[in-house]
Protein backbone atom coordinates (compact mmCIF):
# COMPACT_ATOMS: atom_id res chain seq x y z
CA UNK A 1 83.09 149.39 87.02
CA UNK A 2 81.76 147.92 84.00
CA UNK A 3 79.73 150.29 81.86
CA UNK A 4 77.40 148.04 79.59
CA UNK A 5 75.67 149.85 76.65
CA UNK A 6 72.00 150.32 76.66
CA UNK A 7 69.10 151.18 74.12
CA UNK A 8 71.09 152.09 71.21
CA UNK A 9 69.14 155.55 70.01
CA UNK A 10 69.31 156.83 73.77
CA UNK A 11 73.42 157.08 72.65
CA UNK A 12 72.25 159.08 69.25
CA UNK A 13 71.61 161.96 71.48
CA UNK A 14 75.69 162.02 72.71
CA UNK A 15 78.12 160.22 73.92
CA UNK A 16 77.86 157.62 76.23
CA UNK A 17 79.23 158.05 80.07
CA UNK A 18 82.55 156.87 80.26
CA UNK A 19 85.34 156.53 83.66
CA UNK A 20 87.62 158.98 84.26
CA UNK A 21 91.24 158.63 83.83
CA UNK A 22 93.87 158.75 86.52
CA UNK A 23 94.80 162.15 85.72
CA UNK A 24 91.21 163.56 85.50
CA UNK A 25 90.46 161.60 88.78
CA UNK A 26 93.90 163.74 90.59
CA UNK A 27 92.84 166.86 89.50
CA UNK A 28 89.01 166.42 90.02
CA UNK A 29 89.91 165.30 93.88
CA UNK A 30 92.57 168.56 94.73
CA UNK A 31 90.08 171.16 92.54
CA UNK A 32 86.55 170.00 93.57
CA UNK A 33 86.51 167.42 96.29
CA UNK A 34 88.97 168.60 98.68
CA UNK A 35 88.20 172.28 98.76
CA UNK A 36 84.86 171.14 99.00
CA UNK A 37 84.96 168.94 102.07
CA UNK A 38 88.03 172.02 103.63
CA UNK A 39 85.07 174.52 103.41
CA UNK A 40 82.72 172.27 105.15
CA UNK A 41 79.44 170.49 103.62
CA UNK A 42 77.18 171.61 106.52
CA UNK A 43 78.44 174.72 107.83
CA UNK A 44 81.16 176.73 105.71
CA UNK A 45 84.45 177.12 107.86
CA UNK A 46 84.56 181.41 107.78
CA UNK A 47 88.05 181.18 107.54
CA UNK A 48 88.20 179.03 104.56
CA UNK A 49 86.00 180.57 102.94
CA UNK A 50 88.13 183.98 103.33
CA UNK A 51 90.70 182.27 101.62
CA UNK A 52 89.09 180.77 98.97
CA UNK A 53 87.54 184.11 98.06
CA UNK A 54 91.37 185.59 98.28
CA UNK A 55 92.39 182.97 95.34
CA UNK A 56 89.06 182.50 93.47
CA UNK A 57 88.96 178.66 94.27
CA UNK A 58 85.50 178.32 92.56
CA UNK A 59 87.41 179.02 89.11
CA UNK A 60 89.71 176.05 90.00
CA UNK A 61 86.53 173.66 90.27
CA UNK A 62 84.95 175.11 86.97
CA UNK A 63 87.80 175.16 85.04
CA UNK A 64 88.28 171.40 85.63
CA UNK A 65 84.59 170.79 84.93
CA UNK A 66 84.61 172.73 81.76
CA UNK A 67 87.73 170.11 80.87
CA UNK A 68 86.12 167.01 81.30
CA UNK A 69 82.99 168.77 79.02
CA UNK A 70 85.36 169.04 76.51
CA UNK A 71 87.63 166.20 76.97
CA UNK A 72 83.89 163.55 77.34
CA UNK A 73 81.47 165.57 74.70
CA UNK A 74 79.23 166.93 77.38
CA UNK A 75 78.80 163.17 78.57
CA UNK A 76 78.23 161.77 82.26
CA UNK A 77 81.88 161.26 83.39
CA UNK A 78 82.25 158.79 85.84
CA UNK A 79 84.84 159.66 88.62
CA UNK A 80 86.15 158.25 92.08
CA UNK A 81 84.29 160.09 95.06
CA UNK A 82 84.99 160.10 98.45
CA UNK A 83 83.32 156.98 99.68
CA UNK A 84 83.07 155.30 96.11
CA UNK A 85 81.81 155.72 92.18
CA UNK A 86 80.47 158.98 91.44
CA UNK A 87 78.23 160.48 88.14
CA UNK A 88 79.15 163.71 87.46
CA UNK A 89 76.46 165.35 84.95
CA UNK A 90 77.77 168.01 82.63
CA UNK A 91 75.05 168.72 80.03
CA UNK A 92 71.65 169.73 80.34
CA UNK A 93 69.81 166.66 78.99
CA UNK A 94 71.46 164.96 82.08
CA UNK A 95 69.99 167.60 84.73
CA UNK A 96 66.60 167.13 82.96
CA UNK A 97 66.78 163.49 83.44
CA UNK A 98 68.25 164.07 87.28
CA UNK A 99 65.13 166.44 88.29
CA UNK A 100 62.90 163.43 86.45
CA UNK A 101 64.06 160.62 88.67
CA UNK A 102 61.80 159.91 91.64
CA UNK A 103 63.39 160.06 95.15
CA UNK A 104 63.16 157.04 95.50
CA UNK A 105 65.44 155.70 92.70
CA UNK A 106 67.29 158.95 93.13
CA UNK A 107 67.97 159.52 96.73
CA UNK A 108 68.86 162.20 99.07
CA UNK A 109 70.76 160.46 101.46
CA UNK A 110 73.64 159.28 100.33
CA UNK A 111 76.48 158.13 102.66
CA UNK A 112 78.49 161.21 103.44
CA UNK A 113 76.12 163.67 103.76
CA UNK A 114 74.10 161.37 105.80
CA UNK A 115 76.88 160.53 107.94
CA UNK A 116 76.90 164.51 108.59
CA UNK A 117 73.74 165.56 108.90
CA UNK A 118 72.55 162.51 110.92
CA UNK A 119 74.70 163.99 113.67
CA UNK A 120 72.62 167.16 113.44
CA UNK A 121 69.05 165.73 112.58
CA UNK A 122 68.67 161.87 112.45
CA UNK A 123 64.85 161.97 112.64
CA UNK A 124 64.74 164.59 109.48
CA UNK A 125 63.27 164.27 106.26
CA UNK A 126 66.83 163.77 104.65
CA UNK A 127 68.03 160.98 107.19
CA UNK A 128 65.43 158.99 106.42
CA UNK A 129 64.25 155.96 104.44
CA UNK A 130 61.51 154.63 102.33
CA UNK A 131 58.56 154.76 103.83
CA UNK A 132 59.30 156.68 106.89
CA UNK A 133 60.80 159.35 104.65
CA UNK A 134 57.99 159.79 102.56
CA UNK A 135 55.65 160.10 106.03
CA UNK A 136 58.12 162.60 107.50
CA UNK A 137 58.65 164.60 104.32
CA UNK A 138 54.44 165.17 104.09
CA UNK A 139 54.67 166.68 107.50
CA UNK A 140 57.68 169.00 106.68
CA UNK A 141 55.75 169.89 103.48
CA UNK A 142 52.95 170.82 105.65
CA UNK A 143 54.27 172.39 108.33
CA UNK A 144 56.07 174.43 105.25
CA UNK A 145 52.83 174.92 103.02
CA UNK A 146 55.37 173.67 100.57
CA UNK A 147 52.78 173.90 97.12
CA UNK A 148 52.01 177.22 99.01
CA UNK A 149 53.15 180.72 97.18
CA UNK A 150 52.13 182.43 100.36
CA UNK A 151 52.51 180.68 103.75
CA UNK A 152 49.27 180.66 105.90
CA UNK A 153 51.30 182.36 108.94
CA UNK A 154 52.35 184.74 106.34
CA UNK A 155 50.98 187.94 108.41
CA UNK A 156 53.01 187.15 111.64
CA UNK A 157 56.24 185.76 110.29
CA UNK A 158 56.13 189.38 108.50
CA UNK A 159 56.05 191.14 111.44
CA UNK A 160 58.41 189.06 113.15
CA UNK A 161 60.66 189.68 110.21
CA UNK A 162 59.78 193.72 111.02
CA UNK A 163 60.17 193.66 114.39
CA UNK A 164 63.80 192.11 114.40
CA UNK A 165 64.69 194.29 111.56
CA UNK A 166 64.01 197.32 113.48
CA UNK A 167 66.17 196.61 116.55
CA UNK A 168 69.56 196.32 114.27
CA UNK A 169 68.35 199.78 111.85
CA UNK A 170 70.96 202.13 111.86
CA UNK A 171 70.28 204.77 114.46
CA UNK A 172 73.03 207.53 113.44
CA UNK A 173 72.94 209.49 109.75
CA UNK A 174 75.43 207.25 108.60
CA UNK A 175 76.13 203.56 109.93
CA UNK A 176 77.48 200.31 109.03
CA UNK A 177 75.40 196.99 108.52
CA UNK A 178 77.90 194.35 109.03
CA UNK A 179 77.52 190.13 109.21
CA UNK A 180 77.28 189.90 112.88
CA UNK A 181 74.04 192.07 112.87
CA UNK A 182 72.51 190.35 110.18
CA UNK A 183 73.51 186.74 111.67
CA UNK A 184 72.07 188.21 115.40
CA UNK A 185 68.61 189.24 113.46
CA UNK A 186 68.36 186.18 111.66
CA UNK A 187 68.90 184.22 113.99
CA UNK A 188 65.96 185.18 116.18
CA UNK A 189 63.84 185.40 113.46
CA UNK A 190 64.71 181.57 112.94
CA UNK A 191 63.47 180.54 115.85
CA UNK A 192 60.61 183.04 116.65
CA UNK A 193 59.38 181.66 113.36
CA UNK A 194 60.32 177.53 114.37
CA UNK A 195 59.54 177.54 118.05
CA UNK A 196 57.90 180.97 119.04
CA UNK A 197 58.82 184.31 120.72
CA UNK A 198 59.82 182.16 124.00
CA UNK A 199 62.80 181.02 121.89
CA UNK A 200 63.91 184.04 120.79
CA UNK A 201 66.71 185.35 123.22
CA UNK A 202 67.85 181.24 123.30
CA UNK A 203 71.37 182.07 121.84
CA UNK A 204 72.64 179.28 124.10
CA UNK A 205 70.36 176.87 121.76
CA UNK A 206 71.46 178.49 118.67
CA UNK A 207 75.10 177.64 120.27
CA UNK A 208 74.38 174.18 120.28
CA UNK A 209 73.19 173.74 117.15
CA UNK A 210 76.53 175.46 115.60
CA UNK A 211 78.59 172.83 117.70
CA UNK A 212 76.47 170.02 115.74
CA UNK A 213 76.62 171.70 112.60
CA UNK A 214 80.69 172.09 113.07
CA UNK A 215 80.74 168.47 113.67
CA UNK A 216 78.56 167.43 110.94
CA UNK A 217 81.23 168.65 108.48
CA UNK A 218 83.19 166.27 109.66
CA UNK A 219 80.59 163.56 108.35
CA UNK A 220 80.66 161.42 110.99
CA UNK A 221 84.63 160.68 110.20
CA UNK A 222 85.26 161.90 114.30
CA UNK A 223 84.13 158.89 115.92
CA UNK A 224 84.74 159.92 119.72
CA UNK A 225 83.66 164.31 118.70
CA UNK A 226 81.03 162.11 117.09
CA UNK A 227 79.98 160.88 120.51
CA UNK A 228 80.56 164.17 122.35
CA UNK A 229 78.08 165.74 119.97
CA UNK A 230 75.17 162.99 120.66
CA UNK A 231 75.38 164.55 124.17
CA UNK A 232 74.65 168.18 123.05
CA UNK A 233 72.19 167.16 120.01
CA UNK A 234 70.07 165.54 123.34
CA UNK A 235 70.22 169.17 125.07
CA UNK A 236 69.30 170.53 122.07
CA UNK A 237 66.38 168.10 121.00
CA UNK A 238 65.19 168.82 124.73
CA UNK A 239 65.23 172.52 124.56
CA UNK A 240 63.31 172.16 121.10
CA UNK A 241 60.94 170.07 122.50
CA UNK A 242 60.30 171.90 125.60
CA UNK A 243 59.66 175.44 123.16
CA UNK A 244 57.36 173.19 120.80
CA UNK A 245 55.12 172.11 123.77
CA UNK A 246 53.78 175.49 124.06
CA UNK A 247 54.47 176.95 120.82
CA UNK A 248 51.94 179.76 119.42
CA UNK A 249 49.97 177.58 116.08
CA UNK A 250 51.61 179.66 113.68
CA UNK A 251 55.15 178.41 114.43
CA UNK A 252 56.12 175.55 112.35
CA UNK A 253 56.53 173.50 115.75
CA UNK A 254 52.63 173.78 116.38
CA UNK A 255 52.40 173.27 112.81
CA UNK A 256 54.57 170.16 112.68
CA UNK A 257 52.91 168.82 116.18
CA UNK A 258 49.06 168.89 115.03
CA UNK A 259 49.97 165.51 112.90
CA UNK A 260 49.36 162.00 114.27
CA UNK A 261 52.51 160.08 115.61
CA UNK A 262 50.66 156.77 116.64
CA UNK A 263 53.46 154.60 116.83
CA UNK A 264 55.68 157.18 118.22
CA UNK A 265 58.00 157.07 114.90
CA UNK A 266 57.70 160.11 113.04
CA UNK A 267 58.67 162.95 115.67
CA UNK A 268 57.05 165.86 113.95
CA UNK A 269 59.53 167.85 115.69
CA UNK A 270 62.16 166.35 115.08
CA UNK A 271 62.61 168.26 111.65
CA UNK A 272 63.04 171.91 113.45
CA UNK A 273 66.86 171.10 113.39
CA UNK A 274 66.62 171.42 109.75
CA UNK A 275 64.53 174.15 109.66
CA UNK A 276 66.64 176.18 112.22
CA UNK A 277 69.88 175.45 110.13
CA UNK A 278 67.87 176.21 106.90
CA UNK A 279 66.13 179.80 108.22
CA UNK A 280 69.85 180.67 110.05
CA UNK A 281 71.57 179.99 106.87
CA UNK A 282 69.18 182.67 105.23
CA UNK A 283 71.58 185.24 107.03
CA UNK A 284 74.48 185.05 104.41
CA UNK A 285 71.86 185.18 102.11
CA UNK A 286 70.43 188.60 102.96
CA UNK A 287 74.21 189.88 103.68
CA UNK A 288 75.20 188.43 99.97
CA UNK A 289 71.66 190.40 98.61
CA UNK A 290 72.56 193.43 100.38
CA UNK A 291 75.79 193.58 99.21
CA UNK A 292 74.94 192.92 95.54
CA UNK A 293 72.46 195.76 95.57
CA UNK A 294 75.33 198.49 97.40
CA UNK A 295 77.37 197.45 94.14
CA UNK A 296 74.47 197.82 91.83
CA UNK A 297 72.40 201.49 92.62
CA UNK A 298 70.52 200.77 89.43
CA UNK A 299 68.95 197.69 90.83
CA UNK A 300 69.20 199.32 94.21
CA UNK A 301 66.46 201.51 92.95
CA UNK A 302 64.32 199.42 91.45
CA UNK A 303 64.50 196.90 94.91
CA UNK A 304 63.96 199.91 96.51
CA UNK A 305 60.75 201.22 94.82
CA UNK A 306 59.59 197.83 95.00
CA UNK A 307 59.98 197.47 98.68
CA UNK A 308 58.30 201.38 99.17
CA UNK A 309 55.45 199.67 97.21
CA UNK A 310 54.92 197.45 100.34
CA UNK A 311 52.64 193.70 99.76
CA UNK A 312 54.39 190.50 100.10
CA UNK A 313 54.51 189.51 96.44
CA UNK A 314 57.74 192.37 95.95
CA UNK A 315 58.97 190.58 92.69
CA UNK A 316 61.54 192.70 91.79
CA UNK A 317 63.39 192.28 95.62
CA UNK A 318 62.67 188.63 95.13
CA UNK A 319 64.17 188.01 92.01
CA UNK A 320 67.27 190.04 93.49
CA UNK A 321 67.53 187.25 96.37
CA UNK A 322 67.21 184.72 93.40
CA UNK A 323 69.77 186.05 91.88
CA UNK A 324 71.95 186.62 94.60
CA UNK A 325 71.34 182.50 94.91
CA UNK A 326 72.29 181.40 91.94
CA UNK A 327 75.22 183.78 91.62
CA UNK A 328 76.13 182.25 95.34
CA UNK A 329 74.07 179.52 96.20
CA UNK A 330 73.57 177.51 99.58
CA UNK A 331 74.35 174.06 98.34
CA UNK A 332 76.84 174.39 95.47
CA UNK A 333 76.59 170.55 94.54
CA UNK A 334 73.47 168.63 94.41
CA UNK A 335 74.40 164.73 95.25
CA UNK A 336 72.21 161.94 95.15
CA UNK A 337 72.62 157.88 95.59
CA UNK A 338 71.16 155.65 93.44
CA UNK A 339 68.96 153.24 95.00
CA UNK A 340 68.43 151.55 91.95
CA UNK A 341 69.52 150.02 88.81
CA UNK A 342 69.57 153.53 86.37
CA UNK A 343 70.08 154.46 82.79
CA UNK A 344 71.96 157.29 81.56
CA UNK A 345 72.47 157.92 77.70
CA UNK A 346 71.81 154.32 77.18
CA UNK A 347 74.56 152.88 80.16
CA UNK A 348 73.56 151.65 83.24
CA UNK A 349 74.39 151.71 86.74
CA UNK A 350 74.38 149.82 89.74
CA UNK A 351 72.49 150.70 93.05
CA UNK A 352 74.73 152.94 95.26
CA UNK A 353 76.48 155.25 92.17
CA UNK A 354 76.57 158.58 93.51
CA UNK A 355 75.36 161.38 90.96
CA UNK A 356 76.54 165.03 90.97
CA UNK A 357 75.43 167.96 89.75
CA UNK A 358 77.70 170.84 90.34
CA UNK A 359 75.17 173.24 90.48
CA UNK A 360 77.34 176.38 90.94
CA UNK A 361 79.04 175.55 87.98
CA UNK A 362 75.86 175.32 85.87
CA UNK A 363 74.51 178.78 87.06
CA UNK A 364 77.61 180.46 86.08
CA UNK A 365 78.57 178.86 83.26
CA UNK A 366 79.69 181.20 80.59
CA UNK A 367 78.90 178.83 77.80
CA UNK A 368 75.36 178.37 78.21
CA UNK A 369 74.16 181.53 80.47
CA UNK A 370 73.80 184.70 79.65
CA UNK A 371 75.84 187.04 81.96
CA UNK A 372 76.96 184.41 83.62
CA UNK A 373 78.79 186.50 86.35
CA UNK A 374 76.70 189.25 86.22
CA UNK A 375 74.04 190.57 88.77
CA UNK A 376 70.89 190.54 86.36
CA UNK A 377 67.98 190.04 88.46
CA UNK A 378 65.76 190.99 85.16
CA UNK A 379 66.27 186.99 84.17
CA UNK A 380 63.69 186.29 87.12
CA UNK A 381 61.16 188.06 86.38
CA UNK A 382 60.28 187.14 82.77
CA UNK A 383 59.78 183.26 83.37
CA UNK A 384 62.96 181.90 81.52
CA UNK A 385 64.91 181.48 84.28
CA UNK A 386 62.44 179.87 86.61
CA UNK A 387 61.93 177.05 84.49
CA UNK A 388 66.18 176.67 83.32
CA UNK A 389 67.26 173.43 84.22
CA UNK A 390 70.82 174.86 84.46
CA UNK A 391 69.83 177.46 87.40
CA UNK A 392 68.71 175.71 90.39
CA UNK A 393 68.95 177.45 93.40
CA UNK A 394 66.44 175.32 95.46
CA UNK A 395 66.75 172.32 93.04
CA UNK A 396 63.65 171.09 90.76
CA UNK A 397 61.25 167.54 90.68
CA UNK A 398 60.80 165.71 93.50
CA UNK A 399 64.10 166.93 95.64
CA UNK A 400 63.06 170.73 95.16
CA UNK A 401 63.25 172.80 98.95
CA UNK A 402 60.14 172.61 100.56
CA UNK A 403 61.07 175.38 102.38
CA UNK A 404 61.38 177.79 98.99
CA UNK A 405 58.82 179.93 99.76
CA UNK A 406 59.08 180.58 102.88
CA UNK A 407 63.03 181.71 102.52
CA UNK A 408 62.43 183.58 99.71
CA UNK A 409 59.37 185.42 102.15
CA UNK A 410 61.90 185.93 105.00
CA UNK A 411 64.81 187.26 103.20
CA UNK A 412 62.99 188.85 100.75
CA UNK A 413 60.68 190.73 103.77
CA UNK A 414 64.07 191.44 105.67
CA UNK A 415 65.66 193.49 102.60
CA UNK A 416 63.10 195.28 101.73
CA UNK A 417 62.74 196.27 105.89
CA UNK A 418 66.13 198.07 105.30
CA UNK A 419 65.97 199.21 102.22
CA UNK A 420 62.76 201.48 102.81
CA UNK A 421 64.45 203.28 105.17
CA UNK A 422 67.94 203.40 104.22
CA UNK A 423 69.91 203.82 100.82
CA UNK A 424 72.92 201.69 100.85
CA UNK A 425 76.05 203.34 100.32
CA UNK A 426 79.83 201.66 100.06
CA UNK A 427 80.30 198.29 100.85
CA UNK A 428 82.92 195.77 101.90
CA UNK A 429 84.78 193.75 99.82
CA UNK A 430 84.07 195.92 96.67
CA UNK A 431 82.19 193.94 93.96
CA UNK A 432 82.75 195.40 90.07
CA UNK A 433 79.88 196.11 88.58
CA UNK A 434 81.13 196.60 85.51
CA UNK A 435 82.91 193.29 85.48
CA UNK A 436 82.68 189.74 86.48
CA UNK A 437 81.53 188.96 89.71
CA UNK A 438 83.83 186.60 92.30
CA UNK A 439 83.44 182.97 92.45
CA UNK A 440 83.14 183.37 96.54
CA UNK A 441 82.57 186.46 98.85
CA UNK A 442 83.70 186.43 102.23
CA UNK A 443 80.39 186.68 104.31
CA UNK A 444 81.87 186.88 107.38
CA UNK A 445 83.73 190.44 106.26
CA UNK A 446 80.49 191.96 104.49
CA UNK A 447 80.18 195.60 106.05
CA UNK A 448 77.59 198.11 104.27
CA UNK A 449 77.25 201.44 104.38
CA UNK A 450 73.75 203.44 105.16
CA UNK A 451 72.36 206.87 105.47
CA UNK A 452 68.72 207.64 105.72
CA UNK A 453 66.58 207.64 102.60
């Protein structure tokens, strides 16, 4: 690709982006790519994940990173992707200008994860396109109360949060929390809260959906599973559809269906795949939260006192979810397309340039955060984190979650359920508090111990 100068004093701030080299390209593709795509994009692989967590793969990814910083001067580096050019950003004066771009010249969609996720949710927000995106994306705001701090169904997604965390409390003086109970809980919360308490047994709809998300790492590379899957993603849009008919008006169905579709191309509903996948996914977050405080009694009292405190605000539990985020966040890599011509440090690039950010990588970066790969939940509460362009765990500008408030209300809500009742004691695998934290913790092994408070 040709990389043509631009605007001399934008380059007086650095250097300018420059390609790869072979070598860089190798090792970028077997440290960050690969393992990337092996772990799955849409839904992580649990055995994967186990082993990446057994060798610490995330320090093979930053470790290359933290090379080309060095090697490029903290410059855009531009490197061979998957399906073509990509723009990986490496200093923060590149993440500012990322979070700046409009959607529209910075898009959401670009071709492999829309490959995958249109096999999940081809009417959502983040299949779609120009106008019909930006129509779609209002109702998912709204449905969301996105510019919300409080959602107005606040009152009975708490007590469905309450409800479901009472059927898995430990009964006996000492138990065991493990993943599987935590999945089962969040799971009907997710769709008590999408498509009402007639949904909640539906495990055979949450079954679906796991087929299509299984498939959807595959990013639409399976041509004939591809196929298979548009038969189960019909079952599954019919089952949605026949919940959302008569959902209760605070479920973000009934939300989503009290817009306008006159020419029959927005199906409101149609984003509940998204939000399904998004409020299931919250699961491994609580686990990962849970976890972090068992390691931490220090912080395990102070969630704890917060949660006896009761409300909904809870800001020192929240900020321990934050943290748990950007310690282990949802979407390690933030990728957008380019939809047209666009200027970094004074070099421009053509429409279709993919540009990372490897978010993980920023949020623990030793260099430029303090405690890096430490559990400090203190950073959230006094403002300096919120506002770090470096720690992003629902992204900033104009691609920030809609649905930020709301997770950080449900998983927030479900921790503190537990923790006013029960202290939590050892916990599987061991985290160090005294030392740094893992790259990657298996999930799918997380087992807590807990005896009445």
């Amino acid at each position: 690709m040709h990389l043509a100068p631009q605007h001399t004093e934008v380059l007086d701030a650095g250097p300018a982006p420059a390609p790869a080299g072979t070598a860089e390209n190798l090792r970028f593709l077997l440290t960050h790519t690969l393992p990337a795509f092996v772990r799955g994009f849409v839904n992580p692989r649990p055995a994967v994940v186990k082993a990446y967590a057994a060798l610490d793969q995330p320090a093979w990814s930053a470790a290359t990173l933290r090379a080309l910083r060095a090697r490029h001067g903290g410059a855009p580096v531009l490197l061979r992707g998957i399906s073509g050019p990509m723009l990986v950003l490496l200093d923060v004066q590149d993440l500012r200008q990322f979070y700046r771009e409009p959607v529209r010249a910075l898009a959401m969609d670009p071709p492999d994860k829309n490959n995958g996720l249109s096999i999940l949710e081809p009417t959502g927000v983040i299949c779609s396109h120009g106008e019909l995106r930006e129509d779609r994306r209002r109702i998912n705001d709204a449905s969301l109360a996105a510019e919300r701090p409080v959602h107005p169904s606040c009152e009975p997604y708490l007590a469905v949060v309450a409800e479901e965390a009472e059927r898995i409390r430990p009964r006996t003086s000492r138990a065991v929390l493990d993943t599987p109970a935590l999945r089962g809980a969040l799971h009907r919360i997710s769709r008590r809260v999408v498509l009402g308490d007639a949904a909640a047994d539906d495990e055979q709809l949450t079954d679906w959906l796991y087929v299509l998300r299984d498939e959807a790492n595959w990013m639409g590379r399976r041509k004939k599973r591809t196929v298979a899957a548009r038969a189960v993603y019909d079952k599954a849009t019919a089952r949605i559809e026949h919940y959302a008919a008569t959902a209760p008006a605070h479920t973000l169905a009934a939300r989503a269906r009290t817009h306008p579709d006159p020419a029959g191309d927005l199906d409101p509903v149609g984003q509940a795949h998204h939000w399904l996948l998004a409020l299931d996914g919250l699961s491994g977050v609580a686990a990962r939260t849970l976890l972090l405080l068992a390691s931490h009694p220090a912080e395990q009292d102070r969630a704890a006192a917060d949660a006896a405190a009761g409300g909904t605000a809870l800001p020192q539990l929240r900020a321990c979810v934050r943290e748990s985020l950007r310690l282990y966040p949802l979407v390690p890599d933030l990728l957008r397309v380019t939809r047209a011509e666009t200027t970094w440090r004074g070099v421009t690039f053509p429409p279709g340039t993919a540009v990372l950010v490897p978010a993980q990588f920023h949020q623990r970066d030793p260099e430029h955060v303090t405690a890096a790969d430490r559990f400090v939940p203190g950073r959230w509460l006094t403002g300096d984190a919120t506002g770090n362009n470096r720690l992003a765990p629902f992204s900033h500008g104009g691609g920030r979650c809609p649905g930020e408030n709301l997770g950080l209300l449900v998983t927030t809500a479900f921790c503190a359920e537990i923790l006013r009742t029960h202290r939590l004691a050892r916990a599987l695998p061991a985290l160090p508090a005294e030392r740094p934290l893992p790259g990657t913790v298996d999930t799918a092994g997380i087992r807590i111990g807990v005896v009445p408070r």
